[in-house]
PDB file of N, CA and C in Angstrom:
ATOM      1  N   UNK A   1      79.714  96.875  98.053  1.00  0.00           N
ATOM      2  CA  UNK A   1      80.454  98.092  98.215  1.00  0.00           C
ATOM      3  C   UNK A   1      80.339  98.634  99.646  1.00  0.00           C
ATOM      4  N   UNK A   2      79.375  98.265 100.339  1.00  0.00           N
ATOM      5  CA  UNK A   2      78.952  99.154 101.327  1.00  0.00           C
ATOM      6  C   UNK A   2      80.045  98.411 102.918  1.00  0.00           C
ATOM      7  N   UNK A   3      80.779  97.203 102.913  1.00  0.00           N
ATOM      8  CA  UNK A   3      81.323  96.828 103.809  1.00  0.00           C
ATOM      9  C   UNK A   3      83.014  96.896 103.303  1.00  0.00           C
ATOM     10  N   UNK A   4      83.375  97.683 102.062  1.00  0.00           N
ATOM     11  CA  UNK A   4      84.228  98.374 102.023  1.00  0.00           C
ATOM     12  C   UNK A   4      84.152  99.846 102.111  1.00  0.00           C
ATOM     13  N   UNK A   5      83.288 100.358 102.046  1.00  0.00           N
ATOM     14  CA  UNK A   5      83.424 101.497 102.555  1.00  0.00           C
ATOM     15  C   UNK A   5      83.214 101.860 104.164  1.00  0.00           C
ATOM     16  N   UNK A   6      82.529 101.027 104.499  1.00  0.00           N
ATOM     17  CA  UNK A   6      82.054 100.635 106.289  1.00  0.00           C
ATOM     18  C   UNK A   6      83.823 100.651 106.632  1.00  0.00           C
ATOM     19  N   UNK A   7      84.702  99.904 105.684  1.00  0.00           N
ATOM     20  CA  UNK A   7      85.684  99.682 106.363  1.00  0.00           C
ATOM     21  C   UNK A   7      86.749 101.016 106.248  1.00  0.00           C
ATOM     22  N   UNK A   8      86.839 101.416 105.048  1.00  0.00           N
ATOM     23  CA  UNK A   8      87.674 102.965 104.941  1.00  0.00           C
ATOM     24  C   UNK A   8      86.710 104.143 105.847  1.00  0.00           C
ATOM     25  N   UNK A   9      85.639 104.044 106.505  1.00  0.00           N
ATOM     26  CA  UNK A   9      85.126 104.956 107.473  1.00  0.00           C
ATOM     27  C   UNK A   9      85.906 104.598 108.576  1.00  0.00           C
ATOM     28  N   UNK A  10      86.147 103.465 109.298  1.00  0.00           N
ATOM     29  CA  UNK A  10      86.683 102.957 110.529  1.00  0.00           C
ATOM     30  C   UNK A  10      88.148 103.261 110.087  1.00  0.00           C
ATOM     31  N   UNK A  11      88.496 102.876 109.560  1.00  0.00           N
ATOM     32  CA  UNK A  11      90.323 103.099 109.020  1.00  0.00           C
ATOM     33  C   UNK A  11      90.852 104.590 109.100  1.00  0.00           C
ATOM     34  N   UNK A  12      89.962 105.186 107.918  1.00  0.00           N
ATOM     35  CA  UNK A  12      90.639 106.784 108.438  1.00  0.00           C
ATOM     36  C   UNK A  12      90.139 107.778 108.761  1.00  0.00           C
ATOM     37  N   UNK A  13      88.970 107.628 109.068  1.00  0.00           N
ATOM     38  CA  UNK A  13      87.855 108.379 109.458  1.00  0.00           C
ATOM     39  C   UNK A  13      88.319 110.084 111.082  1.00  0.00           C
ATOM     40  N   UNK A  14      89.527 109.223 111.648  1.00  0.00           N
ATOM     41  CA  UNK A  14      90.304 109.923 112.566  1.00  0.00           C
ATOM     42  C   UNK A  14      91.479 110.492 111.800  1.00  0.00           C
ATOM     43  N   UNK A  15      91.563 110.664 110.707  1.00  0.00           N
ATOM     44  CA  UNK A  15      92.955 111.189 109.790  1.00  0.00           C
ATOM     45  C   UNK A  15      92.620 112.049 109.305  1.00  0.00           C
ATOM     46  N   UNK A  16      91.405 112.368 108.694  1.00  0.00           N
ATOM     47  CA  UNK A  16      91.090 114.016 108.058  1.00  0.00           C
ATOM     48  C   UNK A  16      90.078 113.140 106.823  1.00  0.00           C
ATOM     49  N   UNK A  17      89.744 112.081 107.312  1.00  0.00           N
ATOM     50  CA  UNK A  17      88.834 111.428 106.268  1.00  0.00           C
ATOM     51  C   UNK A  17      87.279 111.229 106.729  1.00  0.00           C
ATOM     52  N   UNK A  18      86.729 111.531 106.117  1.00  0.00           N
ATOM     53  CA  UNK A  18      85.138 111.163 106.241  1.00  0.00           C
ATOM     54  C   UNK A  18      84.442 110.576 104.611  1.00  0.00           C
ATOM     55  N   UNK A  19      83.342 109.988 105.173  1.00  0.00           N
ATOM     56  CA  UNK A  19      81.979 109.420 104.254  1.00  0.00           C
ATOM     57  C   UNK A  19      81.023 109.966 104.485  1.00  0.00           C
ATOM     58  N   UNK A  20      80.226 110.580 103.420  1.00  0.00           N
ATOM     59  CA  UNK A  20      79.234 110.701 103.240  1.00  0.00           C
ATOM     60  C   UNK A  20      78.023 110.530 102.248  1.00  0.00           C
ATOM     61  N   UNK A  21      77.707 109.734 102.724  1.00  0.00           N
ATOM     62  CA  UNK A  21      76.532 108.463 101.908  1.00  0.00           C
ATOM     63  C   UNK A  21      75.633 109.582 101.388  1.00  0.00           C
ATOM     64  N   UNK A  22      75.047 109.010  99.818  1.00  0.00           N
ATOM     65  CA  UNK A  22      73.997 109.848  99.303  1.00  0.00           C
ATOM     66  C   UNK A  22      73.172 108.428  98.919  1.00  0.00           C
ATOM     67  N   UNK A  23      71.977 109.238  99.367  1.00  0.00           N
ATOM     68  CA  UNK A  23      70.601 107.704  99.345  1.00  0.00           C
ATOM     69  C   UNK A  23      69.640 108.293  97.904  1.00  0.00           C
ATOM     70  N   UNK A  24      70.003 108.019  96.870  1.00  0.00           N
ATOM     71  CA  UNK A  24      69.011 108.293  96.042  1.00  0.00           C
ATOM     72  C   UNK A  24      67.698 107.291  95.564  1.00  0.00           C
ATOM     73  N   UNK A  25      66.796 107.539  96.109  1.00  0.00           N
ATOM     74  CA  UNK A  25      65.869 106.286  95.703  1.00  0.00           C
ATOM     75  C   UNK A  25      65.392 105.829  94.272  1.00  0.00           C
ATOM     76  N   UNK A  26      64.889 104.610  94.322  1.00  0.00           N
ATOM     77  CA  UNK A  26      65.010 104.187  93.034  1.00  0.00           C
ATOM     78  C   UNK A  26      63.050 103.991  93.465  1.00  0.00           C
ATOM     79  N   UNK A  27      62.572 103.228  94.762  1.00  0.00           N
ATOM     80  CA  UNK A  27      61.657 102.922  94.187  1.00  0.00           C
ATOM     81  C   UNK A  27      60.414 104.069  95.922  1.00  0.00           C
ATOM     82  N   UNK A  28      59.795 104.042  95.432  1.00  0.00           N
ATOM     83  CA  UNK A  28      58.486 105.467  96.682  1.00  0.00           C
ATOM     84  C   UNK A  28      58.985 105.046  98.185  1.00  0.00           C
ATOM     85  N   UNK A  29      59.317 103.683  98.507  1.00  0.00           N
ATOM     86  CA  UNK A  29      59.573 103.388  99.989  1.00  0.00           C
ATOM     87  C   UNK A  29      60.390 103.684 100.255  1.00  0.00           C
ATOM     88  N   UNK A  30      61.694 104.172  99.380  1.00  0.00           N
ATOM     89  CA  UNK A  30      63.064 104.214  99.589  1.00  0.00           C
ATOM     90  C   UNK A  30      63.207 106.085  99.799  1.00  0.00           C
ATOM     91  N   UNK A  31      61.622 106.547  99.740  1.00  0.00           N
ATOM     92  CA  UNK A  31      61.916 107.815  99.721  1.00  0.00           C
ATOM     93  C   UNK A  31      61.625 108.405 101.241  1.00  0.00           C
ATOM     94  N   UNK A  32      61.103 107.300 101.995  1.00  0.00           N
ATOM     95  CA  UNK A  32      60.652 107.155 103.593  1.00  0.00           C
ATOM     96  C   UNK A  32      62.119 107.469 104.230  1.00  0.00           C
ATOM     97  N   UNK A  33      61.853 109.005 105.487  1.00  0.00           N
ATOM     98  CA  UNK A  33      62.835 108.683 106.168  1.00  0.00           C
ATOM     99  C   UNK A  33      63.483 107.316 107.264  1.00  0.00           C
ATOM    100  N   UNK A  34      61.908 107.018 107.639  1.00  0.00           N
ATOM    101  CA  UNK A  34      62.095 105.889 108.625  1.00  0.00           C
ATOM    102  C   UNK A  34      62.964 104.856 107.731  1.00  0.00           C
ATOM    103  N   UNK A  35      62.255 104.487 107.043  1.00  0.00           N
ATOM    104  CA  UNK A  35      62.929 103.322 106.336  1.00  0.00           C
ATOM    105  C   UNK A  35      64.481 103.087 105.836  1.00  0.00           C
ATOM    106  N   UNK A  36      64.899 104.525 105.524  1.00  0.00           N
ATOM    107  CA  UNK A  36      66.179 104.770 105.476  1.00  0.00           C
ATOM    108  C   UNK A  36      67.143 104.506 106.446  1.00  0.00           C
ATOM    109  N   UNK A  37      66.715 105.003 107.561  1.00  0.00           N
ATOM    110  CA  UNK A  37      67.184 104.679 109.428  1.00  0.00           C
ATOM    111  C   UNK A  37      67.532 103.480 109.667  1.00  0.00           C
ATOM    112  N   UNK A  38      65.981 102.588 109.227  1.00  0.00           N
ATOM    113  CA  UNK A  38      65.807 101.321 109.584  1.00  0.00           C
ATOM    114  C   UNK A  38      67.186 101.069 108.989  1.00  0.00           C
ATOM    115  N   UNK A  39      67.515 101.404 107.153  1.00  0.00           N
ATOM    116  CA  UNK A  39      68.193  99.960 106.181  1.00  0.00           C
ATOM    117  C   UNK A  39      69.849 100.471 107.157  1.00  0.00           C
ATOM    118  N   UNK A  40      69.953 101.855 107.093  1.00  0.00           N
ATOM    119  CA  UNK A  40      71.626 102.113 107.507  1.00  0.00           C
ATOM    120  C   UNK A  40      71.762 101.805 108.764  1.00  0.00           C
ATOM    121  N   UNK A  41      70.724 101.620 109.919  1.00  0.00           N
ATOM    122  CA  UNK A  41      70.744 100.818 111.097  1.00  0.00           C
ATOM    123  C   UNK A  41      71.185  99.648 111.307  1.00  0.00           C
ATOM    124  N   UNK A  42      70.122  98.302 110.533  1.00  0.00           N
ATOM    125  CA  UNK A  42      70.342  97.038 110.428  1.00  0.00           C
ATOM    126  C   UNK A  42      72.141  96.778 109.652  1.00  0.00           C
ATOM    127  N   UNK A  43      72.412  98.117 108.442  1.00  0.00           N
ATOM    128  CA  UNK A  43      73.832  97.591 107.643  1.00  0.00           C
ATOM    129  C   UNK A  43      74.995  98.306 108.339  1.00  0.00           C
ATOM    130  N   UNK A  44      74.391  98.254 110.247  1.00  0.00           N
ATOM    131  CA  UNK A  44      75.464  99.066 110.590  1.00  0.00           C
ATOM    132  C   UNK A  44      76.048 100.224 110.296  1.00  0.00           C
ATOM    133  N   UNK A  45      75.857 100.615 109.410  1.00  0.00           N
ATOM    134  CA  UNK A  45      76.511 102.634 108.664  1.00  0.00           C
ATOM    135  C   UNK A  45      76.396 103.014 110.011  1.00  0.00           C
ATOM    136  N   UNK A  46      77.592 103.544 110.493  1.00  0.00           N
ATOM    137  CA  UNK A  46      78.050 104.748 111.262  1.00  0.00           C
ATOM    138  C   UNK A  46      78.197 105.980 110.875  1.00  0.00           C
ATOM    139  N   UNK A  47      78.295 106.293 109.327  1.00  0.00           N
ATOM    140  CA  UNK A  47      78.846 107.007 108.273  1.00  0.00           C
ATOM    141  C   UNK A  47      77.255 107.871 108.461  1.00  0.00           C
ATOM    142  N   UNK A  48      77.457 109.486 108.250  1.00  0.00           N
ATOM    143  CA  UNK A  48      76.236 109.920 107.762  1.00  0.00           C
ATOM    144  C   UNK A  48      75.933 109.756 106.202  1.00  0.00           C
ATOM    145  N   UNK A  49      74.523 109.614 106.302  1.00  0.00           N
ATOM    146  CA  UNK A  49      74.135 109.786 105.091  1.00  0.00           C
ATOM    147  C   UNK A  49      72.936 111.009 104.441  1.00  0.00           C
ATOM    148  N   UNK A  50      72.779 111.341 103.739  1.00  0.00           N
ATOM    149  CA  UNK A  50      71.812 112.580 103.083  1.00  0.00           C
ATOM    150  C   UNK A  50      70.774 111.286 102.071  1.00  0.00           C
ATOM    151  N   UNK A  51      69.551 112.290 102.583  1.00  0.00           N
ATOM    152  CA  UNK A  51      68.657 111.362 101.502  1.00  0.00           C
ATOM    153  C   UNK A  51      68.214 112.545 100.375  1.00  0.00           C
ATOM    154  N   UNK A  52      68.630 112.018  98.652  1.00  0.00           N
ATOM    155  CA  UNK A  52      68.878 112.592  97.912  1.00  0.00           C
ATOM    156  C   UNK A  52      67.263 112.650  96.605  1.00  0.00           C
ATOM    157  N   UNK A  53      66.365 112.892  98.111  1.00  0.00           N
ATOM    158  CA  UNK A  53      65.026 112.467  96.901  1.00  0.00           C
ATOM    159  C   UNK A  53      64.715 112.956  95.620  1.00  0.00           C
ATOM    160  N   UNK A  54      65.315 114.292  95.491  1.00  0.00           N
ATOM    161  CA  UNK A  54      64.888 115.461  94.164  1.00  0.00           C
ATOM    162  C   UNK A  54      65.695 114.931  93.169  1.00  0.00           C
ATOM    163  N   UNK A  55      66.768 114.367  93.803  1.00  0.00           N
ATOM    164  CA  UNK A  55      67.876 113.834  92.446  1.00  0.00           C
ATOM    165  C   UNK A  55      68.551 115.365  92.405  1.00  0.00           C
ATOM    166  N   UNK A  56      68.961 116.172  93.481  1.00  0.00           N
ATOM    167  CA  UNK A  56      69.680 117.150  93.344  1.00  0.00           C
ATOM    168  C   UNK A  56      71.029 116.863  93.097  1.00  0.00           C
ATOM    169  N   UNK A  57      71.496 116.279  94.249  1.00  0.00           N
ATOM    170  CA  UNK A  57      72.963 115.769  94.588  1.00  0.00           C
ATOM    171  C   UNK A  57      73.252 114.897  93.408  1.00  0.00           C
ATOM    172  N   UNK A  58      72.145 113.658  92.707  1.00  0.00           N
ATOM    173  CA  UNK A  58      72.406 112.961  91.957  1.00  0.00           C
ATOM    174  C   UNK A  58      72.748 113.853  90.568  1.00  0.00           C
ATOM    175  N   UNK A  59      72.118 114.857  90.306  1.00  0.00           N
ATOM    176  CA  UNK A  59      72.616 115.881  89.030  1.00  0.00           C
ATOM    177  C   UNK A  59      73.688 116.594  88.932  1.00  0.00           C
ATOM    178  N   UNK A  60      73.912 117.300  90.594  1.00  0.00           N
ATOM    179  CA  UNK A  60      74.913 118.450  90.348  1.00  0.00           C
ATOM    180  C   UNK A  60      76.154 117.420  90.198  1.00  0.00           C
ATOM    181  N   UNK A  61      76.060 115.718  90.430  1.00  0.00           N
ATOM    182  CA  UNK A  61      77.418 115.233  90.178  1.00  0.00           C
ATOM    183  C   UNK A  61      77.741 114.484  88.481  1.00  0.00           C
ATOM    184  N   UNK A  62      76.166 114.920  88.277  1.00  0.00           N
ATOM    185  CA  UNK A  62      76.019 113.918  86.533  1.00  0.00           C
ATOM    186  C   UNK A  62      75.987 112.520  86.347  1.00  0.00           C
ATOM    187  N   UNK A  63      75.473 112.432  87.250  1.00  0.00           N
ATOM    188  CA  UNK A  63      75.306 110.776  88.189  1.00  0.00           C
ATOM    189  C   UNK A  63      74.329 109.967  86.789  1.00  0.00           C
ATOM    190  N   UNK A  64      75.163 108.782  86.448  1.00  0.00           N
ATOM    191  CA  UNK A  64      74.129 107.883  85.240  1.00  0.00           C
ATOM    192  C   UNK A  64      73.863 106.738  86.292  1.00  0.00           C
ATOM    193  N   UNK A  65      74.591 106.608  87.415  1.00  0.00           N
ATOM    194  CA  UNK A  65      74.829 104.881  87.372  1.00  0.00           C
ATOM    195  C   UNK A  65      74.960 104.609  88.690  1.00  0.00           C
ATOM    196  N   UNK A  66      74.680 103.809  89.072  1.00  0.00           N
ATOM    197  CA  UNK A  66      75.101 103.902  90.918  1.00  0.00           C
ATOM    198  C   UNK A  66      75.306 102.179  90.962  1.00  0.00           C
ATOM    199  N   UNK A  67      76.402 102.099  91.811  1.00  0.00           N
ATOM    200  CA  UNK A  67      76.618 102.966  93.188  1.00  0.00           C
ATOM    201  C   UNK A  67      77.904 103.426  92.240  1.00  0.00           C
ATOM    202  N   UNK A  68      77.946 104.841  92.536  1.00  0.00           N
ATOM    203  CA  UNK A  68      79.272 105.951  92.347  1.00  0.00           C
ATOM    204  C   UNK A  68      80.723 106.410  93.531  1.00  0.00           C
ATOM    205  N   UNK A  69      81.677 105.900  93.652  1.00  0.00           N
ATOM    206  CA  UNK A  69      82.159 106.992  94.752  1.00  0.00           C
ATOM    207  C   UNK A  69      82.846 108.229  94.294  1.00  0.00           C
ATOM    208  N   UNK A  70      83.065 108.812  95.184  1.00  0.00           N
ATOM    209  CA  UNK A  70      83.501 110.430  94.327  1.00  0.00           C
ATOM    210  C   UNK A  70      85.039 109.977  96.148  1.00  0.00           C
ATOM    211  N   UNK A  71      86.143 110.673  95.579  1.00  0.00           N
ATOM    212  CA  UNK A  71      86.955 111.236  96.500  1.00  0.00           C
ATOM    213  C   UNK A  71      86.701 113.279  95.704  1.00  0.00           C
ATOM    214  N   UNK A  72      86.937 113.628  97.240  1.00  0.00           N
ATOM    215  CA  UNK A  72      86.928 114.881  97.044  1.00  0.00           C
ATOM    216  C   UNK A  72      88.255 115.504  98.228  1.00  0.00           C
ATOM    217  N   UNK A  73      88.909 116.044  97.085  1.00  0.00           N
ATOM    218  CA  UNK A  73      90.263 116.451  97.997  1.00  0.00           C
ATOM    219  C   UNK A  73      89.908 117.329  99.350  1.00  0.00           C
ATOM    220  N   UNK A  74      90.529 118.124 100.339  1.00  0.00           N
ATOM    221  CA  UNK A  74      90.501 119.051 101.112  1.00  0.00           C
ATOM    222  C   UNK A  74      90.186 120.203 100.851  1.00  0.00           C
ATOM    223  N   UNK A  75      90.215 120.701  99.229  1.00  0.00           N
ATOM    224  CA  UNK A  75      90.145 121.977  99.048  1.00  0.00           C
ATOM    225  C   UNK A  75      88.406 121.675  98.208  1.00  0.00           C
ATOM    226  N   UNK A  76      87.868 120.530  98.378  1.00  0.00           N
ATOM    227  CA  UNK A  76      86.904 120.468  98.202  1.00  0.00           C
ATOM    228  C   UNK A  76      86.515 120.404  95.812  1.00  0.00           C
ATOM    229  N   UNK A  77      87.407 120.180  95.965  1.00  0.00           N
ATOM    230  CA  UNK A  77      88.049 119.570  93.913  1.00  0.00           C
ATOM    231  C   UNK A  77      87.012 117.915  94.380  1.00  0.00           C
ATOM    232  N   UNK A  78      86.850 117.295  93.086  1.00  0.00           N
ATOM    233  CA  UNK A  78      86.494 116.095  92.881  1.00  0.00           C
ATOM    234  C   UNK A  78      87.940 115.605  92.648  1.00  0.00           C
ATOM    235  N   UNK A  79      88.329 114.636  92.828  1.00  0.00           N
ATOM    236  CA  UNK A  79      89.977 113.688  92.361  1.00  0.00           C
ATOM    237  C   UNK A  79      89.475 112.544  91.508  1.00  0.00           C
ATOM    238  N   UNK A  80      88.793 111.780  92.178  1.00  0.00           N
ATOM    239  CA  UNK A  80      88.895 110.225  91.821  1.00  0.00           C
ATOM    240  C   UNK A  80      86.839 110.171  91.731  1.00  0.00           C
ATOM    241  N   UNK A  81      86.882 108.913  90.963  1.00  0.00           N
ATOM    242  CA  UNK A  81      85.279 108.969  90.544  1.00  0.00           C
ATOM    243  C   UNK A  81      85.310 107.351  90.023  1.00  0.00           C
ATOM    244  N   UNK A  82      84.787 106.537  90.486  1.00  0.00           N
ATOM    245  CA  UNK A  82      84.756 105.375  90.510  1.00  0.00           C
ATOM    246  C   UNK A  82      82.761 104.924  90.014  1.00  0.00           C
ATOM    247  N   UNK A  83      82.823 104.179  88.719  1.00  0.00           N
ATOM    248  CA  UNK A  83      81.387 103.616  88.496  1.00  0.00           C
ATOM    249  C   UNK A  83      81.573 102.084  88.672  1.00  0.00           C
ATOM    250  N   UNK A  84      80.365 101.449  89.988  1.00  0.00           N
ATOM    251  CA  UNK A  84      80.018 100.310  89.846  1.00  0.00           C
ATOM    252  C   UNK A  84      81.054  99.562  91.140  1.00  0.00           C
ATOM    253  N   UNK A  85      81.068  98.591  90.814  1.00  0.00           N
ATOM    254  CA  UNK A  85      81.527  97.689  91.999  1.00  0.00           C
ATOM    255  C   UNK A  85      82.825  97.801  91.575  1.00  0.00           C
ATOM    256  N   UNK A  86      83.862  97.135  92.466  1.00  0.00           N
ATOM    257  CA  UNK A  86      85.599  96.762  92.237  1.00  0.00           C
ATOM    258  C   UNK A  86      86.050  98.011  92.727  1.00  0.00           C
ATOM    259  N   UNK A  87      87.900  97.923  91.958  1.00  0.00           N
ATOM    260  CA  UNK A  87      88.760  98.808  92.031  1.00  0.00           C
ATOM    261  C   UNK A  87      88.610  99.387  93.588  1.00  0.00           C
ATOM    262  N   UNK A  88      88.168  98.497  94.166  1.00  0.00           N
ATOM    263  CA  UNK A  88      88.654  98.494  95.488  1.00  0.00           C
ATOM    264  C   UNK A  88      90.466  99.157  96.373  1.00  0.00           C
ATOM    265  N   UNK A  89      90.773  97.568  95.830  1.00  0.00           N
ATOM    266  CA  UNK A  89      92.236  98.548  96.576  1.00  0.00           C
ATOM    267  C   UNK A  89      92.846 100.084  95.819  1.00  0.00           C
ATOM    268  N   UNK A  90      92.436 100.215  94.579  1.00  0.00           N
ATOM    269  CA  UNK A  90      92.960 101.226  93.905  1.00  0.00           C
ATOM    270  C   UNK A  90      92.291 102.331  94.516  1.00  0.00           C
ATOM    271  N   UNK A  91      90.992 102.315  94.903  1.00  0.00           N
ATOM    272  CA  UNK A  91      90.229 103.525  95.852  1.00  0.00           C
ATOM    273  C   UNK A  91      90.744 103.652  97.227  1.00  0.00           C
ATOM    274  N   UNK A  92      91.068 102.591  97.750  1.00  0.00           N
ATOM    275  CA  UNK A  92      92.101 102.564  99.105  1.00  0.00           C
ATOM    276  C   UNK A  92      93.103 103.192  99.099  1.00  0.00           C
ATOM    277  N   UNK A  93      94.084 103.444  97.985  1.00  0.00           N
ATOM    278  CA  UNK A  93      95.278 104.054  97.531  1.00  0.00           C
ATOM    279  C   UNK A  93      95.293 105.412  96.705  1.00  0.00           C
ATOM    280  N   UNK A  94      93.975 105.472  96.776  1.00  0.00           N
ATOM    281  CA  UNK A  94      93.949 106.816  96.495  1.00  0.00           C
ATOM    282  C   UNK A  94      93.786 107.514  97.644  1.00  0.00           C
ATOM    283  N   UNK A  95      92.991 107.280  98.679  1.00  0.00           N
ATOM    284  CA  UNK A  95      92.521 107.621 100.309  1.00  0.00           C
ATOM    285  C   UNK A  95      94.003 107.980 100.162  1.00  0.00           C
ATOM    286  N   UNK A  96      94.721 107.068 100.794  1.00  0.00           N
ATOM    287  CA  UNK A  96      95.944 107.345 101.167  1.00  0.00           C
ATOM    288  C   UNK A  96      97.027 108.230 100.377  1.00  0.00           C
ATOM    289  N   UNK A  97      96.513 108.465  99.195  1.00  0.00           N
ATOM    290  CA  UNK A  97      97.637 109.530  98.698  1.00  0.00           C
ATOM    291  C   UNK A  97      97.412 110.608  98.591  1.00  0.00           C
ATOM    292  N   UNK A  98      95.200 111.037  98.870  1.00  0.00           N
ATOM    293  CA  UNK A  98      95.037 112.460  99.282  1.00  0.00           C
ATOM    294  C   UNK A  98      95.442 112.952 100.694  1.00  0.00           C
ATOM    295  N   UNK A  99      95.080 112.201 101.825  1.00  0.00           N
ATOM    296  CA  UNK A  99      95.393 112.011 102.741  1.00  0.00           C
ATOM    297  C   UNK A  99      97.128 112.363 102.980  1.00  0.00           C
ATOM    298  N   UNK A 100      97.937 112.380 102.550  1.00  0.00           N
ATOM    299  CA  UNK A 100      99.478 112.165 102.770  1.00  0.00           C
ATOM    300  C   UNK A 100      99.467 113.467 101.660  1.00  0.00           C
ATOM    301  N   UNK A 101      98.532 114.041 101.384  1.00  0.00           N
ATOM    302  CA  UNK A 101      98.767 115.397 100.363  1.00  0.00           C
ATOM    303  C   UNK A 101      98.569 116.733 102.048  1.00  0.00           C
ATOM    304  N   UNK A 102     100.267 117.951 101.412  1.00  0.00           N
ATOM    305  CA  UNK A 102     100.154 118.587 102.181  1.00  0.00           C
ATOM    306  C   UNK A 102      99.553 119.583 101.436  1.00  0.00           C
ATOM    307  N   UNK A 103      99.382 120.495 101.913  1.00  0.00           N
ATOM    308  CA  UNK A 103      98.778 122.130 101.733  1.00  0.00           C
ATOM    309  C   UNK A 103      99.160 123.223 102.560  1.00  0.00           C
ATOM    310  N   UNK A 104      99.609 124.324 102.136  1.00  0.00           N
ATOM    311  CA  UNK A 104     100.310 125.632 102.971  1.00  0.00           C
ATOM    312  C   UNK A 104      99.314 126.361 103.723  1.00  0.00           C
TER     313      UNK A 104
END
C-alpha cells in the first residue's frame, strides 16, 4: 500500500491534496520516535506522518484493521474508507472526484 500512496502524494499533492500517515504500533519498538524516522526515511515517505501511540487517532476513527485509508473531503466529512490492501484504482478515482468537487 505504501508505494501507492507514495504515488497519489507525488500526483496531487500540488492540487489541494495531501497524506497524512498515522503510525499505530503494534509491537514497544514501533513506539520509538527514532525508529519511526529511521522506517519512513529508508521507505522514502515524504508524506507527514503522526505517531498514534495511545490508539487515540486509531479510536476516534473505529479503526479494527489496518492498513485503513480514510479520504476526507475539504469540509473535513470522512467520504471514502477503504479496509486492507487493493481497490487501488477505485481510491485513485475517488481522489479525483473530490478533488474536481467545487464549493461556494
Amino acid at each position: 500500500m505504501i508505494p501507492s500512496v507514495k504515488e497519489w502524494y507525488s500526483k496531487y499533492n500540488g492540487d489541494g491534496f495531501t497524506v497524512i500517515g498515522v503510525h499505530y504500533p503494534e509491537f514497544n519498538y514501533e513506539k520509538d520516535f527514532g525508529n519511526v524516522v529511521k522506517a519512513t526515511q529508508d521507505l522514502g515517505i515524504k508524506y507527514p506522518v503522526v505517531m498514534d501511540n495511545n490508539g487515540a487517532i486509531w479510536s476516534a476513527y473505529r479503526q479494527s484493521y489496518w492498513p485503513t485509508r480514510h479520504l476526507i473531503d475539504k469540509h473535513g466529512r470522512l467520504r471514502y474508507k477503504h479496509i486492507g490492501e487493493g481497490a487501488y484504482q477505485e481510491t485513485d478515482a475517488y481522489i479525483r472526484s473530490l478533488l474536481a468537487e467545487t464549493y461556494p
